[in-house]
C-alpha atoms as a PDB file:
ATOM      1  CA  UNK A   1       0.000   0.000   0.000  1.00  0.00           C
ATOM      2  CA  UNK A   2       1.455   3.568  -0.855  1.00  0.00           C
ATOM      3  CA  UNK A   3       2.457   5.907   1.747  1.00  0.00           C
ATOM      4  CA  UNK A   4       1.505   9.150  -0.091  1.00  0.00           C
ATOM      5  CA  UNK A   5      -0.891   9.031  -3.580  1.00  0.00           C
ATOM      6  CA  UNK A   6      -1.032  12.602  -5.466  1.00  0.00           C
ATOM      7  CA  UNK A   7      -4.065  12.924  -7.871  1.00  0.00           C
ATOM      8  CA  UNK A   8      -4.042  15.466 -10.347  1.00  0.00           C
ATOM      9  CA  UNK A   9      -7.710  17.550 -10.781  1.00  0.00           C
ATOM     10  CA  UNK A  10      -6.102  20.341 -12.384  1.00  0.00           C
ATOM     11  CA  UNK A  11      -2.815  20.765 -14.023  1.00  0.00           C
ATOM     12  CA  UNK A  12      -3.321  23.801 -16.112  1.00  0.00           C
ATOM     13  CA  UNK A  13      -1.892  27.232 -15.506  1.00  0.00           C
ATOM     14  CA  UNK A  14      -3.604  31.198 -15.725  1.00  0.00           C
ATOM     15  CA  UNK A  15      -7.069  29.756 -17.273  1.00  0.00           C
ATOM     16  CA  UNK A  16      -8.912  27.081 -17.634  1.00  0.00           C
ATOM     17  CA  UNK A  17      -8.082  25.608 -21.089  1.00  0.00           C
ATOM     18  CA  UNK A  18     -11.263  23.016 -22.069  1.00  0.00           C
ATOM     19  CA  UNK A  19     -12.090  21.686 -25.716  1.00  0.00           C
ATOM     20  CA  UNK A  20     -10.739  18.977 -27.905  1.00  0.00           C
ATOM     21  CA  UNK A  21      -7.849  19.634 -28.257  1.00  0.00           C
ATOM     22  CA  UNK A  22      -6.984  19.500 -24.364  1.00  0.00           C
ATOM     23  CA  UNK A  23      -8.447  16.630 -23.218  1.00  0.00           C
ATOM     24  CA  UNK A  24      -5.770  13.959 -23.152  1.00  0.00           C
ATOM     25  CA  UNK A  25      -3.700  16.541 -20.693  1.00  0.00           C
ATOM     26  CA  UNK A  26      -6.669  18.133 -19.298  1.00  0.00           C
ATOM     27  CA  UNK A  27      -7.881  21.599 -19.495  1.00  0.00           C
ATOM     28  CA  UNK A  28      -8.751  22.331 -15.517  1.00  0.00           C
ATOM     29  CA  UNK A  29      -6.549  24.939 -13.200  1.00  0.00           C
ATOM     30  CA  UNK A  30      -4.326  24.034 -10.609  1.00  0.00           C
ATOM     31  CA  UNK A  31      -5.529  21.433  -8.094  1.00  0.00           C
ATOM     32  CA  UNK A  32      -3.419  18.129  -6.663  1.00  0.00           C
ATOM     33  CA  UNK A  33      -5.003  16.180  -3.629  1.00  0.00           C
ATOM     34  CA  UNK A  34      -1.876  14.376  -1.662  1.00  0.00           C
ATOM     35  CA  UNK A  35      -3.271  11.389   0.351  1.00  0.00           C
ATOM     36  CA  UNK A  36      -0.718  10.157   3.212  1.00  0.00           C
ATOM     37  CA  UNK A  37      -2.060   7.679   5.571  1.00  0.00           C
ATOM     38  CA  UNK A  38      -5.268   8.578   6.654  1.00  0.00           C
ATOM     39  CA  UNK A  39      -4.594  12.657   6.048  1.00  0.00           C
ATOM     40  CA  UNK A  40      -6.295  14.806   3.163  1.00  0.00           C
ATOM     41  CA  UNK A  41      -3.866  17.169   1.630  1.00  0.00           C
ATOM     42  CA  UNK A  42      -5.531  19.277  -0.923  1.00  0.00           C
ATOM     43  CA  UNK A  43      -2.954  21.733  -2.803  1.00  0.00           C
ATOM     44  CA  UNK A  44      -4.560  24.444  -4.509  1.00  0.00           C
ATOM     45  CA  UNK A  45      -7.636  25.179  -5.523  1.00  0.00           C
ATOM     46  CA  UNK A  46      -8.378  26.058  -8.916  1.00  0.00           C
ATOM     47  CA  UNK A  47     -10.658  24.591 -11.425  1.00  0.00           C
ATOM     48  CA  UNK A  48     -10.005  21.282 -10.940  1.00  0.00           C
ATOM     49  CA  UNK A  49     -11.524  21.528  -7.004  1.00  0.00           C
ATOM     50  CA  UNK A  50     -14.986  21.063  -8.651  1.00  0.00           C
ATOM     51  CA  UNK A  51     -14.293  17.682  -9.665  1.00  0.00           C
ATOM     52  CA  UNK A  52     -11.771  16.360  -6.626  1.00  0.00           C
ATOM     53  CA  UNK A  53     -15.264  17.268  -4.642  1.00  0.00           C
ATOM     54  CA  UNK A  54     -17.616  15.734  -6.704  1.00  0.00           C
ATOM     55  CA  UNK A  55     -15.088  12.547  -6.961  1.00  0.00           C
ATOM     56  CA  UNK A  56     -15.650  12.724  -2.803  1.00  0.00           C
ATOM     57  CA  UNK A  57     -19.667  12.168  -3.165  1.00  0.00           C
ATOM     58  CA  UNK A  58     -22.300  13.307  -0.243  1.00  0.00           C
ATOM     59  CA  UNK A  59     -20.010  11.539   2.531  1.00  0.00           C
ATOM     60  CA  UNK A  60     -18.587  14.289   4.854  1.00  0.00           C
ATOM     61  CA  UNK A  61     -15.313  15.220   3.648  1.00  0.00           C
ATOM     62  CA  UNK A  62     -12.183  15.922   6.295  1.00  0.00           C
ATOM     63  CA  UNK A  63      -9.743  17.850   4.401  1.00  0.00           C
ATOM     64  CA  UNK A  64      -6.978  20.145   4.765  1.00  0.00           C
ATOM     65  CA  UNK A  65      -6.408  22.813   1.684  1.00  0.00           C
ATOM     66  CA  UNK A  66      -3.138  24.879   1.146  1.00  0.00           C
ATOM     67  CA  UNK A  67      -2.801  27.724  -0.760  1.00  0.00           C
ATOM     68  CA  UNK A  68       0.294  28.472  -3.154  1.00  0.00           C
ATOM     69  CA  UNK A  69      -1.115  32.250  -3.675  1.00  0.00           C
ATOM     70  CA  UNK A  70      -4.691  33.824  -4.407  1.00  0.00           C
ATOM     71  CA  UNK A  71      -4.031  34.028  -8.223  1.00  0.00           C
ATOM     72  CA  UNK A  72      -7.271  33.412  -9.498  1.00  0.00           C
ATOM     73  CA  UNK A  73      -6.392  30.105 -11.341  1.00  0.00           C
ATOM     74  CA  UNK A  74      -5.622  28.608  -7.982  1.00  0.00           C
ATOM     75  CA  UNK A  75      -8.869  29.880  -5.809  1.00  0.00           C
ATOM     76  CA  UNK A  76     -11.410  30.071  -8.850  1.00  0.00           C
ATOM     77  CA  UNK A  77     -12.481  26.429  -7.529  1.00  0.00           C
ATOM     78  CA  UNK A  78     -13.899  26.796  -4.229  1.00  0.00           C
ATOM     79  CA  UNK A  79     -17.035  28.123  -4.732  1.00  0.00           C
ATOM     80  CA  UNK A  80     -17.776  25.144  -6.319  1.00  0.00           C
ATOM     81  CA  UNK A  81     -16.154  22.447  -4.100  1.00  0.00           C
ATOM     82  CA  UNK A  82     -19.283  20.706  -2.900  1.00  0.00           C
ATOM     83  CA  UNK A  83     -17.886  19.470   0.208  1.00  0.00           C
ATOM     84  CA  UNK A  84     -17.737  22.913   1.476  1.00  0.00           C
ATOM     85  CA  UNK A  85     -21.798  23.252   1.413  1.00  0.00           C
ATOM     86  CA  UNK A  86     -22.297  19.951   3.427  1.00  0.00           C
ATOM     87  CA  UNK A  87     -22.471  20.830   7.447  1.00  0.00           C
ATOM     88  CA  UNK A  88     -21.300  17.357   8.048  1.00  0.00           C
ATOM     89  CA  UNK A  89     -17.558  18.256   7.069  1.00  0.00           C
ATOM     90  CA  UNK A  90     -14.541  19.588   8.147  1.00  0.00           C
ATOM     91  CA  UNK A  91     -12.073  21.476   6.035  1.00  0.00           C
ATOM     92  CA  UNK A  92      -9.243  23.380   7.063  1.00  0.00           C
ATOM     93  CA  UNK A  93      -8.173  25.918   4.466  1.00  0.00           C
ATOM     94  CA  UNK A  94      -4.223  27.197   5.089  1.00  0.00           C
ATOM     95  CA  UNK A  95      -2.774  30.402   2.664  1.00  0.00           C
ATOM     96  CA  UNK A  96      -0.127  33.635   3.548  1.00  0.00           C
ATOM     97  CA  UNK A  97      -1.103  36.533   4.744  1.00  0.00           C
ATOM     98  CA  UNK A  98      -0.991  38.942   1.656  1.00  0.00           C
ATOM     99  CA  UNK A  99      -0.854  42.954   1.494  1.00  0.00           C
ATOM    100  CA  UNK A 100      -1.932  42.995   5.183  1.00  0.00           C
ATOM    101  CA  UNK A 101      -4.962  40.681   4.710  1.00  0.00           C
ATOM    102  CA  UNK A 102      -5.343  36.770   5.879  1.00  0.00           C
ATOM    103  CA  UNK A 103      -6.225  33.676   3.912  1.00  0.00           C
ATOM    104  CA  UNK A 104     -10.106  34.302   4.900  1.00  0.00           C
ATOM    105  CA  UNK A 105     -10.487  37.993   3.742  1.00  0.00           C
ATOM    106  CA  UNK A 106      -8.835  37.396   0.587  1.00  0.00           C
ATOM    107  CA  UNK A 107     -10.841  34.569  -0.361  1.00  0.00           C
ATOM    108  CA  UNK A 108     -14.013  36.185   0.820  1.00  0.00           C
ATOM    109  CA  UNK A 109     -13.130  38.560  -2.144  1.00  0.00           C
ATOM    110  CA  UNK A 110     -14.110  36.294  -4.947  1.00  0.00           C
ATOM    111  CA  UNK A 111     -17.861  35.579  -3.618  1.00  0.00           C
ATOM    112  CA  UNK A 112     -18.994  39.185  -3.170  1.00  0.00           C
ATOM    113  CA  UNK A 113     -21.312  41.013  -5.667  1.00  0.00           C
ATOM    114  CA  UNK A 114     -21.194  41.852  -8.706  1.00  0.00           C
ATOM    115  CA  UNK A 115     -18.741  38.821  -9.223  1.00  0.00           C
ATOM    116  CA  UNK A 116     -20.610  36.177  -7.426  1.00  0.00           C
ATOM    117  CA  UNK A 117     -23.916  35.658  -6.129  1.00  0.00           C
ATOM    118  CA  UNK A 118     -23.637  34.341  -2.619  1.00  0.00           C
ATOM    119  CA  UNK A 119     -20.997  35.002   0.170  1.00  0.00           C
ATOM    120  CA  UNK A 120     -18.726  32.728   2.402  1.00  0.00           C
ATOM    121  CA  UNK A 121     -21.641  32.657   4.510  1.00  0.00           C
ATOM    122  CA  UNK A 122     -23.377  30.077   2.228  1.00  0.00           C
ATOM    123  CA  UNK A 123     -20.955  27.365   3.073  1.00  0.00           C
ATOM    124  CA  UNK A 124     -22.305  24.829   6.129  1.00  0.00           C
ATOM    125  CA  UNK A 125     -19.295  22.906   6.285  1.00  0.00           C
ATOM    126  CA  UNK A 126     -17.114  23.587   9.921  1.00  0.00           C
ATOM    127  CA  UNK A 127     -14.309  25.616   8.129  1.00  0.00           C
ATOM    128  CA  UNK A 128     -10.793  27.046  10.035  1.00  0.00           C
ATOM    129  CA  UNK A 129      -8.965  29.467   8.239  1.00  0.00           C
ATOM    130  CA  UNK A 130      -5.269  29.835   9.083  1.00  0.00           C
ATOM    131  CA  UNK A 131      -2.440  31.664   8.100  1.00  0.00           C
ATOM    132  CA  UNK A 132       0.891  29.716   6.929  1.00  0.00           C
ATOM    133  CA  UNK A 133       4.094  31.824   6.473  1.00  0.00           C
ATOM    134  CA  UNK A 134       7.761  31.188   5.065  1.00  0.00           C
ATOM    135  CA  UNK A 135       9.479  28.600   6.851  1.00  0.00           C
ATOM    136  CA  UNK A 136       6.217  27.092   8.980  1.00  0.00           C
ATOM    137  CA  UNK A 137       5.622  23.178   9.397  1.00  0.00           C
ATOM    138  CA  UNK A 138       1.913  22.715   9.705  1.00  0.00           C
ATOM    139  CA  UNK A 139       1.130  19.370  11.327  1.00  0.00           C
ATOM    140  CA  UNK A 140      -2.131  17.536   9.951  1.00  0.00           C
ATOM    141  CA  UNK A 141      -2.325  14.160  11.749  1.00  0.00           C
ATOM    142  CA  UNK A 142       0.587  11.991  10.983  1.00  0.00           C
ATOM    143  CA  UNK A 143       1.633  14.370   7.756  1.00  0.00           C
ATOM    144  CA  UNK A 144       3.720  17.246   8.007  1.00  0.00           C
ATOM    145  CA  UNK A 145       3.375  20.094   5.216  1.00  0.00           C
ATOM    146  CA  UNK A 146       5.840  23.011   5.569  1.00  0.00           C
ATOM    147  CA  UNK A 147       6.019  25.836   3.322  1.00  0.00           C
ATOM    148  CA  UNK A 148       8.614  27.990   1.855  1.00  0.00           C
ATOM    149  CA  UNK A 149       8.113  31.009  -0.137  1.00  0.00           C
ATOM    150  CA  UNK A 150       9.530  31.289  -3.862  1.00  0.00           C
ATOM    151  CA  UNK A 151       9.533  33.984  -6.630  1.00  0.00           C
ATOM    152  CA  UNK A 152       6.456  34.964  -8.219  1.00  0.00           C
ATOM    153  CA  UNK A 153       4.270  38.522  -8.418  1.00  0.00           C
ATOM    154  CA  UNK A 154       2.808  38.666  -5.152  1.00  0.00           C
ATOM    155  CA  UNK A 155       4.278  35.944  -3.349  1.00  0.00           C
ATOM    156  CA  UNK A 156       3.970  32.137  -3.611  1.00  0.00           C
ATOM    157  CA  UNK A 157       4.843  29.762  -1.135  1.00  0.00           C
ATOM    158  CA  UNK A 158       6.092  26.067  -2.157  1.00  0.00           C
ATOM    159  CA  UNK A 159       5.243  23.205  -0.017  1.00  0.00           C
ATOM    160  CA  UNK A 160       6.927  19.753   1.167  1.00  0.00           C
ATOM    161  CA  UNK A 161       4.167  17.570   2.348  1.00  0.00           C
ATOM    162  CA  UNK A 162       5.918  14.631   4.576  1.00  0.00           C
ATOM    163  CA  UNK A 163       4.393  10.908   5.871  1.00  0.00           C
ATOM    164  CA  UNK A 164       6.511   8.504   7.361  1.00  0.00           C
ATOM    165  CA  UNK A 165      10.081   9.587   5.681  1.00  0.00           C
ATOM    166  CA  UNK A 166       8.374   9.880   2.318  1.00  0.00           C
ATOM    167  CA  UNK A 167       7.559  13.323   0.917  1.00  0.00           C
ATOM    168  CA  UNK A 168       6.552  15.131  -2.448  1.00  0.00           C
ATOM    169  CA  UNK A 169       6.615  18.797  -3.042  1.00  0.00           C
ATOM    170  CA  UNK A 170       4.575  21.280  -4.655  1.00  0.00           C
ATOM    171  CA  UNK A 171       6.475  24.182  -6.227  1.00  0.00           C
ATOM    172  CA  UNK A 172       4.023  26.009  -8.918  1.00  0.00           C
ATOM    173  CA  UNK A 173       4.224  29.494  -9.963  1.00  0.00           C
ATOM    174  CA  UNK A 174       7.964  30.251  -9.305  1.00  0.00           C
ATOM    175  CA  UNK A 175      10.341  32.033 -11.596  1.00  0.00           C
ATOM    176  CA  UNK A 176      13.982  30.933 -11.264  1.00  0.00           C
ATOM    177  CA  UNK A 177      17.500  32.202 -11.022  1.00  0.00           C
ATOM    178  CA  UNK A 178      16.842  34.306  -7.348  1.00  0.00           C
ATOM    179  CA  UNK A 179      17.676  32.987  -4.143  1.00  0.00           C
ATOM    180  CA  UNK A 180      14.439  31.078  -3.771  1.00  0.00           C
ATOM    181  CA  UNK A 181      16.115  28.437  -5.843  1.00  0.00           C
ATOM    182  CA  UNK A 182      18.357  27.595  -2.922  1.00  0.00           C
ATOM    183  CA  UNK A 183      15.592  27.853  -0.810  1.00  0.00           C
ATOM    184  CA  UNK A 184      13.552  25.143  -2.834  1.00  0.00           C
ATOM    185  CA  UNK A 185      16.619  23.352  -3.297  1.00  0.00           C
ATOM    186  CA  UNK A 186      16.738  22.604   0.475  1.00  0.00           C
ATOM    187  CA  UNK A 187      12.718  21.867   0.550  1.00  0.00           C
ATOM    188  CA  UNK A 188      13.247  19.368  -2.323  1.00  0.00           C
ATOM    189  CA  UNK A 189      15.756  17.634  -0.679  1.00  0.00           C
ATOM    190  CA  UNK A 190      15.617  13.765  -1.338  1.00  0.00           C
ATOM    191  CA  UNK A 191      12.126  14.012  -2.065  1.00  0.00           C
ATOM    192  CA  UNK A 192      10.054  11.143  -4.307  1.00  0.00           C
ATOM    193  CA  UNK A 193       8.915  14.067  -6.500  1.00  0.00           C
ATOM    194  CA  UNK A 194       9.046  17.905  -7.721  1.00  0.00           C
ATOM    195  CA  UNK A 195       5.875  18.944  -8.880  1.00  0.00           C
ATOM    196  CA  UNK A 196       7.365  21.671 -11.059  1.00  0.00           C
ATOM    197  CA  UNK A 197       6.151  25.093 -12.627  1.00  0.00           C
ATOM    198  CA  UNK A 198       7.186  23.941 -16.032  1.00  0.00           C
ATOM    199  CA  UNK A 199       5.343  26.614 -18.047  1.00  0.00           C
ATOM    200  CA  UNK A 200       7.500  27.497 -20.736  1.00  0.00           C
ATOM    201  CA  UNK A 201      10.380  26.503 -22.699  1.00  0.00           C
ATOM    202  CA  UNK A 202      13.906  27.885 -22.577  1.00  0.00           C
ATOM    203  CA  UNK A 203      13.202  30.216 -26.123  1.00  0.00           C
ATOM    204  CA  UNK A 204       9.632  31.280 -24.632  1.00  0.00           C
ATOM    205  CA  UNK A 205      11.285  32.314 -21.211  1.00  0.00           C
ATOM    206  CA  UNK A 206      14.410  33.925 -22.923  1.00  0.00           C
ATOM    207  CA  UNK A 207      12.227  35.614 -25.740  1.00  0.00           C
ATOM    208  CA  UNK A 208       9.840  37.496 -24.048  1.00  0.00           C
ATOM    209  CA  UNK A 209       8.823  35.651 -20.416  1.00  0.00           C
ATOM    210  CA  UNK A 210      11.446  36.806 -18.345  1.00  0.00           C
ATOM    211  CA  UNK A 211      10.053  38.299 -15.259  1.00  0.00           C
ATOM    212  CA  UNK A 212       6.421  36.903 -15.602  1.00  0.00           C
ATOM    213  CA  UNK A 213       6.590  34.455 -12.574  1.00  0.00           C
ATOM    214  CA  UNK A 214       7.450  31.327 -14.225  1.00  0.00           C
ATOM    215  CA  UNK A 215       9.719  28.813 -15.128  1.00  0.00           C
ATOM    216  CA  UNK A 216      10.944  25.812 -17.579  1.00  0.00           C
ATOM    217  CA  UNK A 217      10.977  22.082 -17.290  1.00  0.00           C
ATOM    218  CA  UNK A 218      15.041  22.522 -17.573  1.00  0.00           C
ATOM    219  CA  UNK A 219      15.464  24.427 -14.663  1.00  0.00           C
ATOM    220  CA  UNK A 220      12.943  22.424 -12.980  1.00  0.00           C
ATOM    221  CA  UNK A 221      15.377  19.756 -14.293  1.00  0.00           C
ATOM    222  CA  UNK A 222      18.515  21.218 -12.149  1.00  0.00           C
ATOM    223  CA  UNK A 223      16.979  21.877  -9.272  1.00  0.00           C
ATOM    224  CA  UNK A 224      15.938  17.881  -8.938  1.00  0.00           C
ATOM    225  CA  UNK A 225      19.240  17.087  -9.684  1.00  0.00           C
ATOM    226  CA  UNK A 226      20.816  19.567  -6.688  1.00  0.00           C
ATOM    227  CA  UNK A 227      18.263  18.557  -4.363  1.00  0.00           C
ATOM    228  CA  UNK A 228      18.777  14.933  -5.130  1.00  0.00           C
ATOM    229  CA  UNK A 229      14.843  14.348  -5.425  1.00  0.00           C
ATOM    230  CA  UNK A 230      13.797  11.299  -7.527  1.00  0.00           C
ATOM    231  CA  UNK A 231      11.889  12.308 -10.113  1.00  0.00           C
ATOM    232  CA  UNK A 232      10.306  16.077 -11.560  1.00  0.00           C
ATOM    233  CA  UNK A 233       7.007  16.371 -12.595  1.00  0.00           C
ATOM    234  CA  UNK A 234       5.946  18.807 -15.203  1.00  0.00           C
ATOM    235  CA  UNK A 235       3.235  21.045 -14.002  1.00  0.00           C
ATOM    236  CA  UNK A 236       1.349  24.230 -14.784  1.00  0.00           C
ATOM    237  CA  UNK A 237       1.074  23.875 -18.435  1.00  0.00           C
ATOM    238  CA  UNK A 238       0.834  26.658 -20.568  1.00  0.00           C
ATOM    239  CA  UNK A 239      -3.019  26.856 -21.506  1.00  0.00           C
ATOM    240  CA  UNK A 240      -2.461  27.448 -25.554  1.00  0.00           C
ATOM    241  CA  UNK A 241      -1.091  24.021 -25.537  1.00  0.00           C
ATOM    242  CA  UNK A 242      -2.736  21.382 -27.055  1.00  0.00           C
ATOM    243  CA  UNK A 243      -2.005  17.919 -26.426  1.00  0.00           C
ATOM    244  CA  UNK A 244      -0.224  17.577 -29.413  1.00  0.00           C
ATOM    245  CA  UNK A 245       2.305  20.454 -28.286  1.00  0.00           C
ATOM    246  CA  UNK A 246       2.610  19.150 -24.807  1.00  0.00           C
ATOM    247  CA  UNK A 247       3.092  15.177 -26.154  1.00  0.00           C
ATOM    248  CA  UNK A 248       6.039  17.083 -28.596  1.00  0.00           C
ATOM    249  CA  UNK A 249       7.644  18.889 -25.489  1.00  0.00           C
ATOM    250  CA  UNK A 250       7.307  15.608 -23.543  1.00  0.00           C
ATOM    251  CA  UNK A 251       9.116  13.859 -25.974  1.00  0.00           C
ATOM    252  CA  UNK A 252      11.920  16.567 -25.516  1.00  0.00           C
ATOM    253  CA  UNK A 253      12.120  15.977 -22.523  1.00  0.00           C
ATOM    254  CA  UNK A 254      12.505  12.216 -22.415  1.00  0.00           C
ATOM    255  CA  UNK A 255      15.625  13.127 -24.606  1.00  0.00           C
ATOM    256  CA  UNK A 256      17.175  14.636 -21.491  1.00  0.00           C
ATOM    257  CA  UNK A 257      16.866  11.281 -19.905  1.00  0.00           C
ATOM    258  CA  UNK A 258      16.334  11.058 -15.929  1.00  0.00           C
ATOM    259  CA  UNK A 259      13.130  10.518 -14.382  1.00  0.00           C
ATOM    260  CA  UNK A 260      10.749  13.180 -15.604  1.00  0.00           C
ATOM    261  CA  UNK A 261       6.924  12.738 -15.854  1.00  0.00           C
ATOM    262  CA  UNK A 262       3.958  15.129 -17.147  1.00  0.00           C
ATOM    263  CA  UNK A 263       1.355  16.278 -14.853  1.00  0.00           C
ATOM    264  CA  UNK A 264      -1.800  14.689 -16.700  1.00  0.00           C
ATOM    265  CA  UNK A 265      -5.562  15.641 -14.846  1.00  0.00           C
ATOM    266  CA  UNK A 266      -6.850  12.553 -14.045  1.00  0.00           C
ATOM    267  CA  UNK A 267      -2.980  10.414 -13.183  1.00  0.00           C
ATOM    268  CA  UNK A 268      -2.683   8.943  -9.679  1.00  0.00           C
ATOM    269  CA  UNK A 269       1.265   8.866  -8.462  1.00  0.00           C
ATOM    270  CA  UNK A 270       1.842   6.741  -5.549  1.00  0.00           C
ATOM    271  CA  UNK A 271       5.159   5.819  -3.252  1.00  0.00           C
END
């Protein structure tokens, strides 16, 4: 039996990307549910949310949710999380403090009118809000998740989610070549897997991305090999991508050899 599954509900990056010609990849914004033990791990909560709470049914749902940043590709999902309406469960929902304001205030931000038609108010589920910050190990049962904050407009914070000596981390929406590098360097360290901001290529960053917040599978690439993690998974794909384009960039990056994988909606990892 695994120690920690990740599920991917939502591997897409800035907007939801649906149609044809996204479906083998999957079109839904960022959302990865990390089961250790008997503990819920829910990173991020865009698009993909609605399904990971529909996939939970009308049971009550005990779940803790951490926030990379307030983007709205990675918060666009909880209105819609069904869990969150059913007064039988118990969510936890963890995020920085931002511009002065905490995890709750921000989010309440997205369900006020004109943009949405009912409040936080509407959810019946018990719900703590708490605020995480740079460096913090949050303990959730037997798990540990601790957070460390990268490079990215606004802030982001990365997190290493850890069950009996086995961990994965969760690094989206971080530019590279600063001093958060190191810092993700040291959260990476000997982890089973780097799920990796992989938005662009080398030739997109270089030609015109440079300073927009994200990165490329080949620096994800050096900073598994530095931190000695296992493997890097490919995350945050660029939404104009079909699955043609991101089958043709996969197959680049199989050239590079290692252990590499591409985040797929839909793909259960287990170790």
């Amino acid at each position: 039996m695994a120690l920690i599954s990740v599920r991917f509900w939502g591997v897409r990056g800035s907007i939801p990307a649906p149609g044809f010609a996204t479906v083998g990849f999957g079109g839904n914004t960022s959302c990865v549910e990390v089961r250790a033990g008997d503990d819920v791990v829910i990173l991020d909560m865009g698009s993909g949310l609605r399904m990971l709470g529909e996939s939970m049914g009308r049971a009550p749902a005990k779940a803790s949710l951490f926030l990379s940043h307030y983007h709205w590709d990675h918060i666009q999902g909880l209105p819609f999380f069904g869990p969150a309406y059913n007064p039988a469960s118990a969510l936890d929902i963890y995020g920085p403090v931002r511009e002065g304001r905490d995890v709750r205030s921000i989010l309440s931000g997205q369900m006020v009118a004109p943009y949405f038609p009912v409040t936080l108010e509407a959810f019946r589920a018990r719900i703590g809000f708490h605020t995480v910050a740079d460096g913090q190990t949050i303990r959730i049962g037997a798990t540990r998740v601790t957070a460390s904050e990268l490079n990215h407009p606004n802030g982001v914070l990365a997190y290493r989610v850890e069950h009996e000596g086995k961990a994965v981390v969760y690094a989206t929406d971080t530019e590279h070549g600063t001093a958060a590098d190191r810092a993700l360097v040291a959260l990476a360290h000997d982890a089973e897997a780097l799920i990796y901001d992989s938005m662009y290529t080398d030739d997109e960053y270089t030609g015109s991305k440079t300073g927009w917040g994200h990165s490329t599978w080949s620096a994800g690439l050096q900073i598994v090999q530095k931190a000695g993690a296992k493997r890097l998974v490919l995350f945050h794909h660029e939404p104009t991508r079909t699955d043609r384009d991101l089958e043709a960039l996969w197959n680049t990056v199989k050239g590079q050899g290692g252990t590499a994988l591409m985040a797929r909606e839909g793909e259960t990892l287990e170790f």
